[in-house]
C-alpha atoms as a PDB file:
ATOM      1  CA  UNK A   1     -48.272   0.069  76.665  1.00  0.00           C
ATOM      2  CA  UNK A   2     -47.943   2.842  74.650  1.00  0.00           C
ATOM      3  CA  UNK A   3     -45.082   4.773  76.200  1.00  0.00           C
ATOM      4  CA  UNK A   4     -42.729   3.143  73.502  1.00  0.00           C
ATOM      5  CA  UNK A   5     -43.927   5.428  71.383  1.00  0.00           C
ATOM      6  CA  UNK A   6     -43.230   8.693  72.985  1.00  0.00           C
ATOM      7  CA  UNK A   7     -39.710   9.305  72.304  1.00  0.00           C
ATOM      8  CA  UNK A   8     -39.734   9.081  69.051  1.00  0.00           C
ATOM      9  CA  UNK A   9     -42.975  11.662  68.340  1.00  0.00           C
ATOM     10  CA  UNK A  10     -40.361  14.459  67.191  1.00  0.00           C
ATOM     11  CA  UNK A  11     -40.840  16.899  64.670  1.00  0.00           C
ATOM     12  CA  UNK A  12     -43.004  16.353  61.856  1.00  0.00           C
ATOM     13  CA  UNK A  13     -44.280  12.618  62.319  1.00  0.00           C
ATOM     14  CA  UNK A  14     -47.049  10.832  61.170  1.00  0.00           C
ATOM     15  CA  UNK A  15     -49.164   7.589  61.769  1.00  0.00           C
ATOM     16  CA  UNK A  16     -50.049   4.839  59.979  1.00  0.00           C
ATOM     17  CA  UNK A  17     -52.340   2.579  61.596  1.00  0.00           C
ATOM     18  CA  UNK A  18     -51.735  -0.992  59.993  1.00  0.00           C
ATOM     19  CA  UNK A  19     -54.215  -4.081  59.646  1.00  0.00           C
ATOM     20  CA  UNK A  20     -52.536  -6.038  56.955  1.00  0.00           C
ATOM     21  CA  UNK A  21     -49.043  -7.308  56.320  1.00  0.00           C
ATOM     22  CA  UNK A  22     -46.460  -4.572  57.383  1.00  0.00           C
ATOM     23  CA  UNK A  23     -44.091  -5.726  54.341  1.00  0.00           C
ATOM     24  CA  UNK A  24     -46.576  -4.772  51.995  1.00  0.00           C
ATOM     25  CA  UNK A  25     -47.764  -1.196  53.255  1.00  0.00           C
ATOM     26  CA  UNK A  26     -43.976  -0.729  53.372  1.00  0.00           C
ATOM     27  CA  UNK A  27     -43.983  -1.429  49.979  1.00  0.00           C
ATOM     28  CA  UNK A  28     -46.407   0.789  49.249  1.00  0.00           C
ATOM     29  CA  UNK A  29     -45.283   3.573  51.360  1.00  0.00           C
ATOM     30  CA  UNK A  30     -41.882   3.532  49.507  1.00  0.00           C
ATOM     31  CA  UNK A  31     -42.924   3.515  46.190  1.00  0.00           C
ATOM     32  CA  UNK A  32     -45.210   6.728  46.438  1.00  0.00           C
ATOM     33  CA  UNK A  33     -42.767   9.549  45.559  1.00  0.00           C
ATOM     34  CA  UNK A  34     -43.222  12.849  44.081  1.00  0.00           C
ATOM     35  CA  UNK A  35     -40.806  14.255  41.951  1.00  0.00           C
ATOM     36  CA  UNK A  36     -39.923  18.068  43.134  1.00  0.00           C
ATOM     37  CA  UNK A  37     -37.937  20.993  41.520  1.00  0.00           C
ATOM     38  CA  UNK A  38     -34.608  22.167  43.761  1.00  0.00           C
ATOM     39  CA  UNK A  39     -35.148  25.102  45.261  1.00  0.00           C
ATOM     40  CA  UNK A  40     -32.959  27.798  46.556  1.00  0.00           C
ATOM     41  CA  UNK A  41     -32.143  27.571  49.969  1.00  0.00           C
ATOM     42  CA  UNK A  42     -32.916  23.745  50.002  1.00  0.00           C
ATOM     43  CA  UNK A  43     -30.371  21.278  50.977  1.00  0.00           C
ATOM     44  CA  UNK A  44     -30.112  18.554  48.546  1.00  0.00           C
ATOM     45  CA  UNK A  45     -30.608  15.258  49.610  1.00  0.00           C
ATOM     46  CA  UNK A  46     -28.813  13.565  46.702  1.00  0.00           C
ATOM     47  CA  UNK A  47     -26.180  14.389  44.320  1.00  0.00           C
ATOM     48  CA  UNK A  48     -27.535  16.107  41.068  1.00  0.00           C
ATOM     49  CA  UNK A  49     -25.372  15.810  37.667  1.00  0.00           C
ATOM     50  CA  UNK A  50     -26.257  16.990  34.325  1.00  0.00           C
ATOM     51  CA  UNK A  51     -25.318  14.682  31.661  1.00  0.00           C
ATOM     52  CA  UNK A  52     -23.774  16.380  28.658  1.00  0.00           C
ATOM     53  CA  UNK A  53     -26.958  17.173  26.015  1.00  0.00           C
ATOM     54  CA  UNK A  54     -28.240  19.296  23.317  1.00  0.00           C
ATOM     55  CA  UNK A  55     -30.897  21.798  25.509  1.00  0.00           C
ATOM     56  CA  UNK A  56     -33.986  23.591  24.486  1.00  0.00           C
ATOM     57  CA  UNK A  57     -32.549  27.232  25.079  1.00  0.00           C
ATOM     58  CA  UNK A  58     -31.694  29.730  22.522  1.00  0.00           C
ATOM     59  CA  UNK A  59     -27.996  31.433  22.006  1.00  0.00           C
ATOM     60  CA  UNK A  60     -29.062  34.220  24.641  1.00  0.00           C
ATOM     61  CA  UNK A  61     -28.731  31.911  27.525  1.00  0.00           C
ATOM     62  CA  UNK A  62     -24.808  31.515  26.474  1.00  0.00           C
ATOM     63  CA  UNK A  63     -24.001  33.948  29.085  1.00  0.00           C
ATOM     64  CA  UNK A  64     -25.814  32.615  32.146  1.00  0.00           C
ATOM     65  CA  UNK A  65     -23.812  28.853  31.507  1.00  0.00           C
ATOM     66  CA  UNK A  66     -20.589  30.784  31.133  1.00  0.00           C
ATOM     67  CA  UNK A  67     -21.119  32.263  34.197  1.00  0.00           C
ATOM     68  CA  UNK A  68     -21.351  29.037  35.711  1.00  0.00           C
ATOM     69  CA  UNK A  69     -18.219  27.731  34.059  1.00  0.00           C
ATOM     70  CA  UNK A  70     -20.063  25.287  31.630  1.00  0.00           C
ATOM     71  CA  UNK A  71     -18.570  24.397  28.290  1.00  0.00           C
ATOM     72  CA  UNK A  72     -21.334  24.617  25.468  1.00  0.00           C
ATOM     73  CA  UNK A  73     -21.667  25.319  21.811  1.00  0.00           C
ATOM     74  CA  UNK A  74     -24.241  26.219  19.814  1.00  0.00           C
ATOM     75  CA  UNK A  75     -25.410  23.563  17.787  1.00  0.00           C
ATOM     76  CA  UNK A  76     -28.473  24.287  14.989  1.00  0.00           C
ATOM     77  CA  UNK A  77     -29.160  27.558  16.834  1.00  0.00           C
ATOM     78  CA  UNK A  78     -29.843  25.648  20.350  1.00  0.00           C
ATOM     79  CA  UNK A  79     -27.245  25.344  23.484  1.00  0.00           C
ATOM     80  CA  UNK A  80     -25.229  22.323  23.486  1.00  0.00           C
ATOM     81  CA  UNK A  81     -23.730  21.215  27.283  1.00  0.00           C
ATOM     82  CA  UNK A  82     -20.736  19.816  26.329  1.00  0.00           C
ATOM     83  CA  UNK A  83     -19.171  17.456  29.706  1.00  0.00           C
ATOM     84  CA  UNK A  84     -20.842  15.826  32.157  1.00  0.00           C
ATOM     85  CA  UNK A  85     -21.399  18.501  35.040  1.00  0.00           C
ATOM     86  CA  UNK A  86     -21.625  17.854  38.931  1.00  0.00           C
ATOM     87  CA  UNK A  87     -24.336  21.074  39.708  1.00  0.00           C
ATOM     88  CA  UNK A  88     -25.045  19.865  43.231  1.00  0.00           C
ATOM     89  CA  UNK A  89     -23.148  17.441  45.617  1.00  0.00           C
ATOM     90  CA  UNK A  90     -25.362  15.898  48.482  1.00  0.00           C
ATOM     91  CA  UNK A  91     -26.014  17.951  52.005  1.00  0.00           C
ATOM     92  CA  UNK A  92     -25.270  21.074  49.680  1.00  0.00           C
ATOM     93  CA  UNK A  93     -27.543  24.411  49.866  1.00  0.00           C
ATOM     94  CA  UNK A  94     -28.996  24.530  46.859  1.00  0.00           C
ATOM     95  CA  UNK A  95     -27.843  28.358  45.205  1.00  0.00           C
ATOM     96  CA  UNK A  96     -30.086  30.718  42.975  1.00  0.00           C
ATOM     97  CA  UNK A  97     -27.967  29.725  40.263  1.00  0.00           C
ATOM     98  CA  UNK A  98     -28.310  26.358  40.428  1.00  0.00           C
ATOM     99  CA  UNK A  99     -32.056  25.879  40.985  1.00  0.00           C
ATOM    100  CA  UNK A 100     -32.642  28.269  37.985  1.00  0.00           C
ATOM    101  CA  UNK A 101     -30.477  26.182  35.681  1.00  0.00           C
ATOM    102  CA  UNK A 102     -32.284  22.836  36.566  1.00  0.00           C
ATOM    103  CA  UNK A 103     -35.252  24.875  36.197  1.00  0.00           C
ATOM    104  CA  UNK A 104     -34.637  25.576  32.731  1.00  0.00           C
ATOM    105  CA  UNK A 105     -33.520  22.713  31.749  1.00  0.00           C
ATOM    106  CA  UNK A 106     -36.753  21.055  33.421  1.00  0.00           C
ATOM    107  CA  UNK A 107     -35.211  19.207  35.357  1.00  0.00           C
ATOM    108  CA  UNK A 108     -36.640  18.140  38.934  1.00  0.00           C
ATOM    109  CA  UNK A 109     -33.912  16.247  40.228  1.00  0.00           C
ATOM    110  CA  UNK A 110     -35.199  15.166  43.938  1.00  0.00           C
ATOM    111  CA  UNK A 111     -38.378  12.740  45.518  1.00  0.00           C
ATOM    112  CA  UNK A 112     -40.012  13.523  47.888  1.00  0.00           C
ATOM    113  CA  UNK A 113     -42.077  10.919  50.172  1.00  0.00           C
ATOM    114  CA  UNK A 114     -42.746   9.718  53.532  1.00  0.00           C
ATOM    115  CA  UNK A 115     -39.736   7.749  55.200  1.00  0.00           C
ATOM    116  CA  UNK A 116     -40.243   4.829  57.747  1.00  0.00           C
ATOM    117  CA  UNK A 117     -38.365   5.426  60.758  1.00  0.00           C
ATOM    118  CA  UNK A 118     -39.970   2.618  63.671  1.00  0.00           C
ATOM    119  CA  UNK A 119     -42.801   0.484  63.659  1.00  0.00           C
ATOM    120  CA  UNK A 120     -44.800  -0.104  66.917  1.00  0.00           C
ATOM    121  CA  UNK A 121     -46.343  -3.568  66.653  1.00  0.00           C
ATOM    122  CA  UNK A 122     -47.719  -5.298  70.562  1.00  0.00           C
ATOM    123  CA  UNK A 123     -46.353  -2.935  72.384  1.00  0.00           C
ATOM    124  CA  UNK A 124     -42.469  -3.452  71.187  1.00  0.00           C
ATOM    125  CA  UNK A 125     -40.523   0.126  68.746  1.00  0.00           C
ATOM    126  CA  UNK A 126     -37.959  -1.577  66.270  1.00  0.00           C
ATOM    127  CA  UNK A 127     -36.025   0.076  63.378  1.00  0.00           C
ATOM    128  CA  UNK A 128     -38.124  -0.689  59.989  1.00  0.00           C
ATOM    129  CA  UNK A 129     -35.288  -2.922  58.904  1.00  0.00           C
ATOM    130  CA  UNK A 130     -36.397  -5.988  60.790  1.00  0.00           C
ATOM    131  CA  UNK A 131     -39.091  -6.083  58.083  1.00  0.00           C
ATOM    132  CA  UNK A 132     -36.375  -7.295  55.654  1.00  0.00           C
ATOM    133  CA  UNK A 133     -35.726 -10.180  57.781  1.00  0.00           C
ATOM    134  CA  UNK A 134     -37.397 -13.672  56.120  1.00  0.00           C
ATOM    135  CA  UNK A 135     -38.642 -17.093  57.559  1.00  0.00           C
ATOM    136  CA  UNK A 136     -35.435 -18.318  55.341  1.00  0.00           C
ATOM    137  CA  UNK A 137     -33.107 -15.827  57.472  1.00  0.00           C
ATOM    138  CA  UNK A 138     -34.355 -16.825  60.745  1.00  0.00           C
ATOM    139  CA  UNK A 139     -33.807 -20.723  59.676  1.00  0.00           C
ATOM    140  CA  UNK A 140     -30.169 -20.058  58.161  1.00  0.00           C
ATOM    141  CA  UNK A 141     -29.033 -18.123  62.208  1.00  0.00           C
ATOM    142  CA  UNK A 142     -30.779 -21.039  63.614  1.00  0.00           C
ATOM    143  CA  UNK A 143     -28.704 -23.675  61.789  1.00  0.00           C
ATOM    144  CA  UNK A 144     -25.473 -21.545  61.895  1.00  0.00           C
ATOM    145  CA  UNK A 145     -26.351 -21.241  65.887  1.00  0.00           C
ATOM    146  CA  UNK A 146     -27.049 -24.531  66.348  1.00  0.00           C
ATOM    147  CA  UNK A 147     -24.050 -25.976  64.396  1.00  0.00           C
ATOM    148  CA  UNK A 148     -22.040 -24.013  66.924  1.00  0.00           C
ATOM    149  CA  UNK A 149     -23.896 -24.976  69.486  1.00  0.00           C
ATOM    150  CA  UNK A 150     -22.737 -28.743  68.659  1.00  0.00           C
ATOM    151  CA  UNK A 151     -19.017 -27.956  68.176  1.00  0.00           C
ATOM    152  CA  UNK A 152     -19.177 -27.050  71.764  1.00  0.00           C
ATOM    153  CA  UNK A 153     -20.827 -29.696  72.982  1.00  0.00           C
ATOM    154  CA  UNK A 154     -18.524 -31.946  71.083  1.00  0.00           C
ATOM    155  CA  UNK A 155     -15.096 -30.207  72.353  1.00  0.00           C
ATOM    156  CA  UNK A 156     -15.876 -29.953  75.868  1.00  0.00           C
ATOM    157  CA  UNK A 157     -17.595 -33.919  75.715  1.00  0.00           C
ATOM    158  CA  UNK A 158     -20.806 -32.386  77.351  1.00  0.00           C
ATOM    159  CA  UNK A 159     -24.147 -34.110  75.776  1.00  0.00           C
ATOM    160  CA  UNK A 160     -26.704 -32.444  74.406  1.00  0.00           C
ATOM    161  CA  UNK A 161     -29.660 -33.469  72.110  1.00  0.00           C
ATOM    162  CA  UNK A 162     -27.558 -31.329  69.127  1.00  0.00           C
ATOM    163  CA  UNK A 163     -24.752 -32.738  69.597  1.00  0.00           C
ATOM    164  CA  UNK A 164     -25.795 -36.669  71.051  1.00  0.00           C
ATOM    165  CA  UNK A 165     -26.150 -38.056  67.783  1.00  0.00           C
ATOM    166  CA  UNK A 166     -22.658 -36.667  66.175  1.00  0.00           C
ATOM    167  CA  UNK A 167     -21.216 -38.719  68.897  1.00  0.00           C
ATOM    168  CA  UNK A 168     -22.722 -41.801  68.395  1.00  0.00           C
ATOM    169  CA  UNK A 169     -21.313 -41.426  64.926  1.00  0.00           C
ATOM    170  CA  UNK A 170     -18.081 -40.518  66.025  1.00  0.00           C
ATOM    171  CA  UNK A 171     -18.055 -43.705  68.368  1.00  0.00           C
ATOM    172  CA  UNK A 172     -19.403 -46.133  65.974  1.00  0.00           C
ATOM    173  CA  UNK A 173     -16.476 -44.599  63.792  1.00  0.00           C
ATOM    174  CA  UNK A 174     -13.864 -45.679  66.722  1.00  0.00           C
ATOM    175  CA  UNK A 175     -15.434 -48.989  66.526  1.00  0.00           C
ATOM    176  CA  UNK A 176     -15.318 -49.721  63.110  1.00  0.00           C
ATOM    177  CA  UNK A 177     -11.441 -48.824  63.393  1.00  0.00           C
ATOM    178  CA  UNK A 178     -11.272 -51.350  66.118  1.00  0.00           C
ATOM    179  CA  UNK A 179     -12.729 -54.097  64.359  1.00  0.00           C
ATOM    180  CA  UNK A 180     -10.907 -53.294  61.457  1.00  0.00           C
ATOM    181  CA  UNK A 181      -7.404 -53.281  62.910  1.00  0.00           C
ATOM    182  CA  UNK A 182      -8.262 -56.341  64.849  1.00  0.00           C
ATOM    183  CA  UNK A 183     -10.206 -58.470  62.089  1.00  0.00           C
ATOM    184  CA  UNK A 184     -12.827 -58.735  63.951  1.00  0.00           C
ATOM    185  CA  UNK A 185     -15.998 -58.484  62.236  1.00  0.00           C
ATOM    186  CA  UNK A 186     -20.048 -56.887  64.047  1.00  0.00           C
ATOM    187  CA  UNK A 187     -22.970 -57.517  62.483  1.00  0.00           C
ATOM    188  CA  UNK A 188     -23.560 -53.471  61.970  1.00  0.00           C
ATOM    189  CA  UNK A 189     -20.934 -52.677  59.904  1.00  0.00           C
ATOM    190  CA  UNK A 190     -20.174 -56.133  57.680  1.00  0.00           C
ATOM    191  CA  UNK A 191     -20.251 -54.425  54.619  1.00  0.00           C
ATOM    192  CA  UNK A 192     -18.454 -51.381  55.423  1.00  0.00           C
ATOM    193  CA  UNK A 193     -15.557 -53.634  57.035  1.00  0.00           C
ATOM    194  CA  UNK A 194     -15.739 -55.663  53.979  1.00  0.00           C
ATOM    195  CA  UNK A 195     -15.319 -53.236  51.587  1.00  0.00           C
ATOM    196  CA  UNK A 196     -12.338 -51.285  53.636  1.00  0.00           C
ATOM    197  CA  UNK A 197     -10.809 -54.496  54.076  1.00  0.00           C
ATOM    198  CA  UNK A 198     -10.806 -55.142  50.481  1.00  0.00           C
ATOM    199  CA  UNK A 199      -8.365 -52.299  48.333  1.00  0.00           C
ATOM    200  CA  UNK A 200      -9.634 -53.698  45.094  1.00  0.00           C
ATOM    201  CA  UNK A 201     -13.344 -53.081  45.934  1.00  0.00           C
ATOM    202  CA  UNK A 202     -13.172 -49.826  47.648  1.00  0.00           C
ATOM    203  CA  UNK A 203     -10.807 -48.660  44.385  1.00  0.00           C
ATOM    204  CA  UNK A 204     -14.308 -49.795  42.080  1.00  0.00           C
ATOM    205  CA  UNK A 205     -16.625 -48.249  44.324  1.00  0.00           C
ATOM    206  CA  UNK A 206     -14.485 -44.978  44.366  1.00  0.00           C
ATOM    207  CA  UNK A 207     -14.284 -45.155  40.692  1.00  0.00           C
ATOM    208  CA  UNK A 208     -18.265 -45.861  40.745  1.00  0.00           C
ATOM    209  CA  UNK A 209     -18.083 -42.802  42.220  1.00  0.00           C
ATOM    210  CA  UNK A 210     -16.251 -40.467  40.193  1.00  0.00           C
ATOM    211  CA  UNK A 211     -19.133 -40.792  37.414  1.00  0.00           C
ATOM    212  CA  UNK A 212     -18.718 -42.070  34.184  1.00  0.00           C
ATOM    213  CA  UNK A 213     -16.588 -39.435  33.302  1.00  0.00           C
ATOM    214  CA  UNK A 214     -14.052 -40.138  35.190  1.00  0.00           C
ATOM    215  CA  UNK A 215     -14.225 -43.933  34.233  1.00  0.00           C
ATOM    216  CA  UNK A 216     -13.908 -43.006  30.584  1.00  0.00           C
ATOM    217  CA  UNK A 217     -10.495 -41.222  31.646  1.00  0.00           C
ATOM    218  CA  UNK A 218      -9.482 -43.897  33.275  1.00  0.00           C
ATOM    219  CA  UNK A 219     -10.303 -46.330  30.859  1.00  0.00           C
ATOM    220  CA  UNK A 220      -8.396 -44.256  28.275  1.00  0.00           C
ATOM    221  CA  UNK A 221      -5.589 -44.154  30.548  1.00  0.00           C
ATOM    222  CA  UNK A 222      -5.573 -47.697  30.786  1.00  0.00           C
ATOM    223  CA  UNK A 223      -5.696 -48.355  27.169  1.00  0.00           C
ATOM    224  CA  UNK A 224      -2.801 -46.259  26.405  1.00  0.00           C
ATOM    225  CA  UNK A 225      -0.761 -47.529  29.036  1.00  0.00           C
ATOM    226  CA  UNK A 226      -1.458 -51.031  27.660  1.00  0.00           C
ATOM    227  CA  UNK A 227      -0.376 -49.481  24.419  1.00  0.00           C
ATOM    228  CA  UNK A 228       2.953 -48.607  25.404  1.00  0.00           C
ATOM    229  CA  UNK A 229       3.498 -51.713  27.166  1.00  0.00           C
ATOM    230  CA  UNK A 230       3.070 -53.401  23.570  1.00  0.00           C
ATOM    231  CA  UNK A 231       5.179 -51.016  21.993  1.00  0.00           C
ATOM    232  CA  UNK A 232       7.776 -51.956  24.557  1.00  0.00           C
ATOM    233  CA  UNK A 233       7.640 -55.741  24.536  1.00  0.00           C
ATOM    234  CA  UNK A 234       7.780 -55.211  20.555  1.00  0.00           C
ATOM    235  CA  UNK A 235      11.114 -53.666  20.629  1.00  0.00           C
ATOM    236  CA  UNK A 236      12.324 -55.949  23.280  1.00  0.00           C
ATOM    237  CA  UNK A 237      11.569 -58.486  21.055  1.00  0.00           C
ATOM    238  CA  UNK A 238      13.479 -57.120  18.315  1.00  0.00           C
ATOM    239  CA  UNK A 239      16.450 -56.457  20.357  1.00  0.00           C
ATOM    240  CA  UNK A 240      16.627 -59.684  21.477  1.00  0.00           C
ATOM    241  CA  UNK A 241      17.050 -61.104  17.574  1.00  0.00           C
ATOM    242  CA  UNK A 242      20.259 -59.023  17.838  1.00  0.00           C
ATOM    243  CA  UNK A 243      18.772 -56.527  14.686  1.00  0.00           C
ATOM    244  CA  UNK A 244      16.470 -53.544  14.700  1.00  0.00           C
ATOM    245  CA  UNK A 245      13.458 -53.319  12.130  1.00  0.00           C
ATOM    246  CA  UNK A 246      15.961 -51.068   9.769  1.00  0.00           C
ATOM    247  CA  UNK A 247      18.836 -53.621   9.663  1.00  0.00           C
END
């Protein structure tokens, strides 16, 4: 049961026995860092940059920073860094030079911590990232699964339980386009026939659709159409009497 385990007991490795949820001794675990000074001969395990900032060291130190080819000035008798400076990149051996800059600047730029690498849980080794997968994850590749599942089922016409009910829909659909091109009329689907059968009736209950927004446009619409169709008979009208309103 517990052979899992053995090929992944390499180099320095530790255990934690877990009785509670795994998500939050994760957590936990994680969190707990320790701030660290760099060290010469380290290897950095994240880039390091030193904004530009007035320091804390005296005009004597001016030589050490120009030997490292940073612009400063000496501002109220104190070392000013001037730009932004990239001191170590990540993977890079930290140099003598560079921890004793960070150094007196005070600055302990890494963590230090314990990092997750498998979980052993009944017998089964997985990667730590399955943690991050939710009860809402799981649901959402079911559905997505499942709705493929169906589009199978319905392109090849075999019947499943998934897809059985889609094509009862899809039939009763055929059937309602029957009955509709034939005028003739089943019990289930009177009012749907009805209403496709009338324009006028399917145009209100599209409009009672739209929302009342939409109505008010189209109401507006309406009136200024009506509008322009009195303007027009008006100067109909007037043409008619064989003078304008200006004659």
């Amino acid at each position: 049961e517990y052979m899992g385990v053995l090929p992944i007991i390499r180099g320095n490795v530790g255990f934690v026995f877990v009785y509670d949820d795994f998500n939050d001794i994760r957590k936990v675990i994680v969190e707990e860092k320790v701030n660290a000074p760099a060290k010469a001969g380290a290897i950095a395990p994240c880039a390091v940059v030193i904004p530009p900032q007035a320091t804390a060291l005296g005009p004597e130190k001016t030589s050490f920073f120009q030997a490292l080819n940073i612009p400063t000035k000496i501002t109220k008798g104190m070392i000013e860094i001037l730009t932004r400076v990239d001191i170590l990149a990540e993977g890079q051996k930290v140099g003598a030079s560079e921890a004793t800059l960070l150094n007196m600047l005070k600055i302990s730029p890494f963590d230090y911590g314990l990092v997750i690498r498998s979980v052993y849980d009944q017998g089964s080794v997985y990667p730590p990232e399955i943690l991050d997968i939710t009860e809402e994850d799981i649901a959402a590749k079911f559905a997505s699964g499942l709705a493929q599942l169906t589009a199978l089922c319905l392109s090849v016409g075999y019947p499943t339980n998934a897809s059985v009910p889609h094509s009862i829909v899809n039939g009763f659909k055929n059937v309602l386009a029957v009955c509709l091109e034939t005028e003739y009329t089943i019990k289930q689907g009177e009012g749907l026939l009805t209403l496709l059968s009338d324009p006028e009736a399917l145009a209100a209950a599209q409009a009672a659709a739209a929302g009342p927004v939409a109505s008010s446009g189209a109401a507006a619409e309406t009136a200024t159409k009506e509008e322009d169709k009195k303007e027009e008979s008006e100067e109909e009208s007037d043409d008619d009497m064989g003078f304008g309103l200006f004659d």
